[in-house]
Protein backbone atom coordinates (compact mmCIF):
# COMPACT_ATOMS: atom_id res chain seq x y z
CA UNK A 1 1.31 136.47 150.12
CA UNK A 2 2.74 137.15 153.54
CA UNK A 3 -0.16 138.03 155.86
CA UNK A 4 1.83 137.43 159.40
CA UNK A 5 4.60 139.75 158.27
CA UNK A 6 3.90 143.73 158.65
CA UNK A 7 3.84 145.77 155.72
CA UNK A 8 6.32 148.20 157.04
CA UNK A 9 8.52 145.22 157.58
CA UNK A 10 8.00 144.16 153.71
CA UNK A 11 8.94 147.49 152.91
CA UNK A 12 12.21 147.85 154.75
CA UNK A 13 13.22 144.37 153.12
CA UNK A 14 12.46 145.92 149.77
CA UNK A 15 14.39 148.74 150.17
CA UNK A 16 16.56 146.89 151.62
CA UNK A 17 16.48 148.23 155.07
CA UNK A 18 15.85 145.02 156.82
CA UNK A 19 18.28 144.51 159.53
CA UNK A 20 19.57 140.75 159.82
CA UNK A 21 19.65 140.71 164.00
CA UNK A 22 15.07 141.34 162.67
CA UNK A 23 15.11 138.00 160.92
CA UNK A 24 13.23 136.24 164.34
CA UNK A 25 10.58 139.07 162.94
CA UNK A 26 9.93 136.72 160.05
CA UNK A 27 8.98 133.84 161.82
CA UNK A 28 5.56 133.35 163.63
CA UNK A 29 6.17 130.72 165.35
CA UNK A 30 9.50 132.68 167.41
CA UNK A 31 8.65 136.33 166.65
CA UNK A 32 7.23 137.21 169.72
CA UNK A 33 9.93 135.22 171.65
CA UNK A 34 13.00 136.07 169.84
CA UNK A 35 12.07 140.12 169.78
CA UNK A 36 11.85 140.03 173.77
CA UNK A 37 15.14 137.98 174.37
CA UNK A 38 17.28 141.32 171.94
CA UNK A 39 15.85 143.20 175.33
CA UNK A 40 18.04 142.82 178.68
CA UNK A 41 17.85 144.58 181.86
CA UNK A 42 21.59 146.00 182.40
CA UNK A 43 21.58 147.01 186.20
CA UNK A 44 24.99 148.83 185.78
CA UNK A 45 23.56 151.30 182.58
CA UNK A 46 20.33 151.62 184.75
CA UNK A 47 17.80 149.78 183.01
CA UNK A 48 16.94 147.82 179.64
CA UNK A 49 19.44 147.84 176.67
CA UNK A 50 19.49 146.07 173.56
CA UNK A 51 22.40 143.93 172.20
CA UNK A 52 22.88 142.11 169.55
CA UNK A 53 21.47 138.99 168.65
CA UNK A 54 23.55 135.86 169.35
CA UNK A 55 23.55 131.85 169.56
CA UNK A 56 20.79 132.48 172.53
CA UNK A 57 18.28 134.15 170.40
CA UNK A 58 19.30 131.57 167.26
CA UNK A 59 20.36 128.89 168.83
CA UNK A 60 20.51 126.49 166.11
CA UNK A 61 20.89 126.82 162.27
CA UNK A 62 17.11 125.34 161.86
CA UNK A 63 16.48 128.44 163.95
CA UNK A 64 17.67 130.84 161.49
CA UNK A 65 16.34 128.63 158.52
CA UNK A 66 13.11 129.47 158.45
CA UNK A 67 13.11 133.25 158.74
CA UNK A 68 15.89 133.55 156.20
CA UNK A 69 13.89 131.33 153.65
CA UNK A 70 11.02 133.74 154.36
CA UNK A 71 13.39 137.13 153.98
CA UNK A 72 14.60 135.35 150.36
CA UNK A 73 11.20 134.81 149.58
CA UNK A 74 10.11 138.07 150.04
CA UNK A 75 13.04 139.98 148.62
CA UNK A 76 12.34 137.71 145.27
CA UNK A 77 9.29 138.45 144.90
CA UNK A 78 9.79 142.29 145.03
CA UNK A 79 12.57 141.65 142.54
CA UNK A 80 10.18 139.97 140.11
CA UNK A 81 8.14 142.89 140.49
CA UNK A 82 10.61 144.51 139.52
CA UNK A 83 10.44 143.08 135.94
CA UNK A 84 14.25 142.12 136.40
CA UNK A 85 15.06 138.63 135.33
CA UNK A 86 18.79 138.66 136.05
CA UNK A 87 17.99 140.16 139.97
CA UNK A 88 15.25 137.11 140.44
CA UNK A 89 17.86 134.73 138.63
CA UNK A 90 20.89 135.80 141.09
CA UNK A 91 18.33 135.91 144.49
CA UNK A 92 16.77 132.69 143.48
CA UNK A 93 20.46 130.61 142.91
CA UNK A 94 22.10 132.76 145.02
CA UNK A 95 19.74 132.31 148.16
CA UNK A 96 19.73 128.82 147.86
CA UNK A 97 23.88 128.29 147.24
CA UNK A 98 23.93 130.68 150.15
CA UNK A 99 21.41 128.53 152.88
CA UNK A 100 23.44 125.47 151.96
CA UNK A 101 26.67 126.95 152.23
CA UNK A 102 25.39 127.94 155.79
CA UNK A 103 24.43 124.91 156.91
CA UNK A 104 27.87 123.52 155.63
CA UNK A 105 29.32 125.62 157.66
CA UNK A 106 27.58 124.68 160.70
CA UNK A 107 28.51 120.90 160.08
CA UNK A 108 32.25 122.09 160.47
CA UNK A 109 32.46 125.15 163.30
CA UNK A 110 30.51 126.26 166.17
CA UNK A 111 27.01 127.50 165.87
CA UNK A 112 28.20 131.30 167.25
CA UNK A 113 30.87 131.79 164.73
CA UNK A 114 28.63 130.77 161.70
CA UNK A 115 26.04 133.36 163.07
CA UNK A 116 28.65 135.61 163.09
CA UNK A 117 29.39 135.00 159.59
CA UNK A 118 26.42 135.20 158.69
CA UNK A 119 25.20 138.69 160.30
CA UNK A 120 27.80 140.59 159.08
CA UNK A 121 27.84 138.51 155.49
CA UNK A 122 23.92 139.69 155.12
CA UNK A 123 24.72 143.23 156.10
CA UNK A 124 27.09 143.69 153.42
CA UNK A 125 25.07 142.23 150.76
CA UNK A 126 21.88 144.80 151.96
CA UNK A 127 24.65 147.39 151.20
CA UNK A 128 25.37 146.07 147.54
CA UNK A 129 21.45 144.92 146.96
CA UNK A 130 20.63 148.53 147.56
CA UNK A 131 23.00 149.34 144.55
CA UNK A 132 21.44 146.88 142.64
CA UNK A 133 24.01 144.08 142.80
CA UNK A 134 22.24 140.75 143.71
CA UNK A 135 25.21 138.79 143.04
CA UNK A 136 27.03 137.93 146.19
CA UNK A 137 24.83 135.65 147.95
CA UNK A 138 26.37 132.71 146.23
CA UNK A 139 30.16 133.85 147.33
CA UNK A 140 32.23 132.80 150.22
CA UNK A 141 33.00 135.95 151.88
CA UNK A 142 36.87 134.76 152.29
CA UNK A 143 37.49 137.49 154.99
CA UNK A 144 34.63 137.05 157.13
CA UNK A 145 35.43 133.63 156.75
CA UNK A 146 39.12 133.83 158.17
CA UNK A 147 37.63 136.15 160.79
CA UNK A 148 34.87 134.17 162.41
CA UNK A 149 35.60 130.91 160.94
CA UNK A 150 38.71 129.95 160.60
């Protein structure tokens, strides 16, 4: 089903390993692209660091779009392997509630603070997917909201 994507890379997203800043890794079109730009030479540490990702590596919402509808994808089907109805039911509305409410958000504050939002949102819901809770992807984080956009 997804012959551009690695199968290690399918793997960490079933066990929910998948970093968010690795979602550029789910595109074809800006995988090459995006992984090189996470890569900067830092003359005063002596050489190349990494940092992480920002509005210049996802410059847009319809960059993001894409790879995230891939990562949902993905993570649904291994839930439906799964045999668990309720998991596929909660990624399937939950994933979509969740895209929208993104792009909602980008109609009312700055591109950077909605990536925010959104990197540290994802992380915690790896952390409660991995418990088996698919449930928050269709919540308003109201904290990481008043942090980064409000």
């Amino acid at each position: 089903l997804f012959p551009h994507i690695e199968a290690g890379m399918l793997l960490e997203i079933a066990r929910h390993e998948f970093k968010p800043s690795d979602l550029s890794k789910l595109d074809s079109k800006s995988r090459d692209r995006n992984a090189r730009s996470v890569l900067e030479f830092d003359a005063g540490a002596g050489g190349f660091t990494f940092r992480d990702p920002s509005a210049k590596d996802y410059p847009s919402f319809h960059a993001i779009f894409t790879p995230l509808a891939t990562y949902f994808h993905i993570l649904t089907m291994f839930a439906a392997s799964s045999g668990s109805l309720a998991a596929v039911s909660q990624l399937v509305t939950g994933s979509w509630a969740y895209i929208t409410q993104l792009e909602q958000f980008n109609e009312e504050y700055q591109w950077s603070a909605v990536l925010a939002y959104h990197m540290d949102f994802h992380h915690k819901q790896r952390s409660l997917m991995a418990d088996g809770d698919y449930s928050g992807w269709d919540i308003i984080d109201s904290r990481l909201q008043s942090k980064y956009l409000i």
